[in-house]
Each structure stands twice: as structure tokens, then as C-alpha cells.
Protein backbone atom coordinates (compact mmCIF):
# COMPACT_ATOMS: atom_id res chain seq x y z
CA UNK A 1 -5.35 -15.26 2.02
CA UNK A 2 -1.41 -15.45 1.69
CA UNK A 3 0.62 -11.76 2.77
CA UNK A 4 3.89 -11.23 1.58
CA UNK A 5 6.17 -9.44 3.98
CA UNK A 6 9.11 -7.60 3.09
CA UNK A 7 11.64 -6.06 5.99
CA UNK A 8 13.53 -2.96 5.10
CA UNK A 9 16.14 -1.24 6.68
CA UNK A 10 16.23 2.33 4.95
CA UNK A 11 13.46 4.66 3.70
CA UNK A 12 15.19 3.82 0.16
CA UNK A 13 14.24 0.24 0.64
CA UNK A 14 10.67 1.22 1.39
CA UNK A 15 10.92 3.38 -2.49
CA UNK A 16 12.28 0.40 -3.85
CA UNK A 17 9.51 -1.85 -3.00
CA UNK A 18 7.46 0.34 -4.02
CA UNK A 19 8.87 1.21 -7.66
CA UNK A 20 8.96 -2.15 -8.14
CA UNK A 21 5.31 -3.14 -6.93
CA UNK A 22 4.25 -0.01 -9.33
CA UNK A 23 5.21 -2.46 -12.43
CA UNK A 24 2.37 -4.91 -11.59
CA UNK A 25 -0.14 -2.51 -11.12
CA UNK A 26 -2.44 -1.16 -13.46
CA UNK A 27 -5.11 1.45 -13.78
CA UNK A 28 -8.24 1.25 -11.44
CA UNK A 29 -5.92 -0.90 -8.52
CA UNK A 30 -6.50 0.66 -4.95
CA UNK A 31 -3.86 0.77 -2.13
CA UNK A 32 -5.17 1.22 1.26
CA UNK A 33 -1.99 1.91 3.16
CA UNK A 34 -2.01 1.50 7.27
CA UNK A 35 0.85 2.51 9.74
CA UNK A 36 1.20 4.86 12.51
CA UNK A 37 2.62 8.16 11.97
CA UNK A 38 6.20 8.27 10.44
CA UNK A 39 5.62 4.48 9.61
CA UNK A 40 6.87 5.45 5.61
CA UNK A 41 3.00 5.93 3.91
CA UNK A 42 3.84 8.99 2.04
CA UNK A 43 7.71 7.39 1.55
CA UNK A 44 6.26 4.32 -0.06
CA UNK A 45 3.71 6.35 -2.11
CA UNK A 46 6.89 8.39 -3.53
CA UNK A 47 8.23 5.50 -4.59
CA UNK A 48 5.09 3.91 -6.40
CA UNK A 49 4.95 7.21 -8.16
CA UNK A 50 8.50 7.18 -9.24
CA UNK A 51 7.83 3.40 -11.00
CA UNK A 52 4.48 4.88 -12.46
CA UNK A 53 6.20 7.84 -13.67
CA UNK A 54 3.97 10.53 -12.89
CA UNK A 55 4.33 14.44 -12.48
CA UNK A 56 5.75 15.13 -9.07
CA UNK A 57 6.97 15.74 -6.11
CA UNK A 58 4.86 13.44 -4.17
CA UNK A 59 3.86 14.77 -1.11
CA UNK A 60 1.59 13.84 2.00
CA UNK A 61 -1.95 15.18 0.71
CA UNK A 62 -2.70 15.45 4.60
CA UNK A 63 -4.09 19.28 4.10
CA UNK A 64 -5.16 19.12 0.52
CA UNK A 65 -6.25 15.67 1.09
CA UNK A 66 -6.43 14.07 -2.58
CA UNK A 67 -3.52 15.13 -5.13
CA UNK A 68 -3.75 13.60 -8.71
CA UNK A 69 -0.15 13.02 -10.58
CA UNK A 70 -0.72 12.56 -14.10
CA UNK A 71 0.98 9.75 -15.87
CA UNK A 72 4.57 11.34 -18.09
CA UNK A 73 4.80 8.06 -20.32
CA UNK A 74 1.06 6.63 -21.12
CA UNK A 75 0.65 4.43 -17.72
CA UNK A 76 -1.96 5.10 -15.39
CA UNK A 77 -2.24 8.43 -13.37
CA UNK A 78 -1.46 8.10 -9.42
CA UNK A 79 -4.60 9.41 -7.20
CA UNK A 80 -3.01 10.37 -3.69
CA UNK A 81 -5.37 10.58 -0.36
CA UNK A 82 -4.64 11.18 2.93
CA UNK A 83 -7.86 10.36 5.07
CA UNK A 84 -6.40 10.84 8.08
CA UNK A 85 -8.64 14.04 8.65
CA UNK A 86 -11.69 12.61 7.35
CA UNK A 87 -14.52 12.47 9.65
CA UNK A 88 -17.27 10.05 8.48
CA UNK A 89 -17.70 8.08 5.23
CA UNK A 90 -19.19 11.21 3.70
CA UNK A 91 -16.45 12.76 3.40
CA UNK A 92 -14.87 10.01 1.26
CA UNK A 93 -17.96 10.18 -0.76
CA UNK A 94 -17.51 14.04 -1.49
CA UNK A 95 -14.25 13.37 -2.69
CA UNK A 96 -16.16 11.41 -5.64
CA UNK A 97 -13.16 8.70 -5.86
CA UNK A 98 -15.14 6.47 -7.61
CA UNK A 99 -14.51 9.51 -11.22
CA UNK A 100 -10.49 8.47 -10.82
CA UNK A 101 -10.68 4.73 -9.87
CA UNK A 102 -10.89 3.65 -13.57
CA UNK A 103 -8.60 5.40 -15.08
CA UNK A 104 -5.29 5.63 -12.00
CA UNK A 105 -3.87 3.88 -9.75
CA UNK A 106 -5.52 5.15 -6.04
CA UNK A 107 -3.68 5.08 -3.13
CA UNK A 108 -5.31 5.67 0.30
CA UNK A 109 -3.55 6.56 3.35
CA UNK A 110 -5.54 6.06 7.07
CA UNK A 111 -8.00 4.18 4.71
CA UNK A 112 -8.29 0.96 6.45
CA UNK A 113 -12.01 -0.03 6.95
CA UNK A 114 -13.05 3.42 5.46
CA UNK A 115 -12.71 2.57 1.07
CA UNK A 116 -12.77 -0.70 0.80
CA UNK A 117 -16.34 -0.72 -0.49
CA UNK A 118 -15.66 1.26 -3.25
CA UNK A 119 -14.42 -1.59 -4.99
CA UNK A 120 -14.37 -5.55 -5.49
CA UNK A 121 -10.22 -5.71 -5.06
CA UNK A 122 -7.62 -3.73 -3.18
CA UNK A 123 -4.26 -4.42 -1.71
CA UNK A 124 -3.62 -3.58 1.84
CA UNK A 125 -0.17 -2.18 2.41
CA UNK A 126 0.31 -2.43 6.17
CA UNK A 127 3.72 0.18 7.31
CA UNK A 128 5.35 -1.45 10.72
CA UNK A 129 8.03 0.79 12.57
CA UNK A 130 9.78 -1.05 15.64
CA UNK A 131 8.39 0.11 19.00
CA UNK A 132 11.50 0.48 20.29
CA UNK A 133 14.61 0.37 18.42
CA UNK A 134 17.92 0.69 19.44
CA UNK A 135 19.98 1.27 16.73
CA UNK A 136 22.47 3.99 15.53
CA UNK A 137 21.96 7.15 17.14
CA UNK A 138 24.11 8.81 13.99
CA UNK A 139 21.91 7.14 11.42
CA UNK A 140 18.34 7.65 12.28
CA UNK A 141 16.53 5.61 9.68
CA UNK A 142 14.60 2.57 11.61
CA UNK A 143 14.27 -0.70 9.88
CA UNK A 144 10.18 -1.07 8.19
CA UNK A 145 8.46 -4.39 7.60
CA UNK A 146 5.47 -4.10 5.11
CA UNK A 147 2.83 -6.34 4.58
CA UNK A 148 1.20 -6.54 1.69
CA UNK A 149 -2.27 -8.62 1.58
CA UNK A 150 -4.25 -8.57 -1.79
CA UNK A 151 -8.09 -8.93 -1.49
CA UNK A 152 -9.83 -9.97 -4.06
CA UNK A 153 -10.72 -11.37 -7.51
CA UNK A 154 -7.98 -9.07 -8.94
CA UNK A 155 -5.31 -10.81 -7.11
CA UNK A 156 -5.74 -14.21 -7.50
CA UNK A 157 -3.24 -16.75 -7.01
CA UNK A 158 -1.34 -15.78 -10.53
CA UNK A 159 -1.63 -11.94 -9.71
CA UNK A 160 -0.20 -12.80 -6.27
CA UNK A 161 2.65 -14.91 -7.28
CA UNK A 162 3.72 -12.41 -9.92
CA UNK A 163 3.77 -9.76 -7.00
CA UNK A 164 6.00 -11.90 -5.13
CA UNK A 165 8.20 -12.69 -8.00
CA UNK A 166 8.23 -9.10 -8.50
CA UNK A 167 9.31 -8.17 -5.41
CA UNK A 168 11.82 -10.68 -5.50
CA UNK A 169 13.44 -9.41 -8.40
CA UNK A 170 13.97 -6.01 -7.56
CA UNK A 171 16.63 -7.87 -4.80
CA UNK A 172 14.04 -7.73 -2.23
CA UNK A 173 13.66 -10.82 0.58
CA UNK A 174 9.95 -11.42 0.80
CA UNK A 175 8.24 -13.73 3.10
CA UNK A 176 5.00 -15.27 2.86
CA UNK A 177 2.36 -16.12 5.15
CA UNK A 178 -1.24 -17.44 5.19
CA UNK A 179 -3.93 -16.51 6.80
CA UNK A 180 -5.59 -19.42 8.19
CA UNK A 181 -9.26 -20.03 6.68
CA UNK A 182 -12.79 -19.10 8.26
CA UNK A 183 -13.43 -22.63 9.57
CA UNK A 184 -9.77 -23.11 10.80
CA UNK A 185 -10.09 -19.92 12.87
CA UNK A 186 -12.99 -20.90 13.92
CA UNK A 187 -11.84 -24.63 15.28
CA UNK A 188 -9.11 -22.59 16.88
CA UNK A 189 -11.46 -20.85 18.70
CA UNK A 190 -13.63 -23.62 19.97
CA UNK A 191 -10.38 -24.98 21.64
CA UNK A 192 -9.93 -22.41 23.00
């Protein structure tokens, strides 16, 4: 499993990924996007739904919980959910994602280990804030690394490497990293 890291330094660089990801995607892809609070979720959903080009403003769906933005120019539609109040999987069922998954692009905030049944790919968008940072006190805005790991058949090695050339040509630097395989980590842990 390779992740693709990307390090930015303004909440503009967290849009910009984001518009630019929003080009590969197509309709029924699901986003589960992790992060503690103020890591950029709802930031980097703006910006997917500025490259879609859907009705707007996007805004955190924490109290409505799931906002649909319909496509303006024929792409998919953008499906915004914040599960961050959600109690048990139930809830997510009551939603009745599964109507909008064809047909939009779903992203999923505080979904991590909650949605990712619902379907055979996804791509988790991990949001990292420094602990501590130490920078400006004028300018606020804390650097971001993102992590992006695609699961699935849906993201193969092509789908992958398109990402990453994506991302690269929207003047972003993007690492890569593997994961190592089940019988690595497992060797690793005999020596242990």
C-alpha cells in the first residue's frame, strides 16, 4: 500500500491539494478524512468542492450532519458528512449513504473505521497539525501534512500514480511511502 504525503504551509495549500485531487475523482469515490479538530477537514473539503464545481459555500455539516452540493457543470455532486456526532453504525445507516454513493463524490469526516464497509474502495485523507509549533505569532496559519492512502481495486497502481502526478502538477511536493506487506510486518514482529 504506497501513501503519498504532501506538507503544506497555508490553509490555501490544503484547497489546492484538494482542487487538484477533485480532477481525478469521479462519481461514487469515498473520502474518509481523519485529523483532530482544526486539522483542515472542512478546509480541504472546500477545496475538493471548488475543483468539482458544485453549489456552495461548503461548510462543516457538524449539526446538519450530511449536506449535498449539486454539481454546476455536469461532474459529479459532492455528498458532505460530518460523523463526528454519530453514535453507533446505525446512525450511518439512517443516513442511507449508500442512495448518493453512485451518483457523487462522498466525503466523510470522523469516518475512520465507521464507512469503510459501505464500499470496495476509498481513499483515506489523514489531516496532521504540528503538536507544537512555534512559528509566527502574527501569521497564525500552522503548516498541514496530509496523507493520502487509496484502498482498493479503484486505486490501483495506474489510479495511484495518476494521483501523484496530479498532485505534482498542481506545484505540489509529494512524497511517497510504502507500507510494508502483511508477512514483512509480521517478520518484524517475530524479531522483535
Amino acid at each position: 500500500m504506497t501513501t503519498l504525503c504532501v506538507a503544506t504551509d497555508r490553509a490555501e495549500g490544503t484547497r489546492t491539494l484538494a482542487r487538484a485531487l477533485a480532477g481525478v475523482l469521479r462519481a461514487g469515490d469515498l473520502l474518509v478524512l481523519d485529523g483532530p479538530l482544526g486539522a483542515g477537514k472542512t478546509t480541504f473539503t472546500q477545496g475538493l468542492g471548488a475543483g468539482l464545481d458544485v453549489r456552495g459555500p461548503v461548510a462543516s455539516p457538524t449539526f446538519v450532519i450530511e449536506r449535498v452540493h449539486p454539481a454546476l457543470s455536469g461532474g459529479p455532486d459532492l455528498v458532505h458528512v460530518d460523523a463526528y456526532r454519530l453514535g453507533a453504525g446505525e446512525d450511518l445507516d439512517d443516513l442511507d449513504l449508500e442512495a448518493d454513493l453512485d451518483r457523487a463524490v462522498t466525503v466523510i469526516e470522523w469516518g475512520r473505521g465507521r464507512v469503510e464497509h459501505l464500499v470496495e474502495s476509498w481513499l483515506l485523507v489523514e489531516l496532521e497539525r504540528p503538536e507544537i509549533w512555534d512559528g509566527d505569532p502574527e501569521d497564525p496559519e500552522e503548516p498541514r501534512t496530509i496523507r493520502l492512502t487509496p484502498q482498493g481495486p479503484r486505486w490501483d497502481a495506474t489510479a495511484s500514480g495518476d494521483l501523484a502526478e496530479t498532485l505534482r502538477s498542481a506545484g505540489l511536493s509529494v512524497t511517497t511511502t510504502t507500507a510494508p506487506t502483511a508477512a514483512i510486518a509480521a517478520e518484524d514482529e517475530e524479531s522483535r
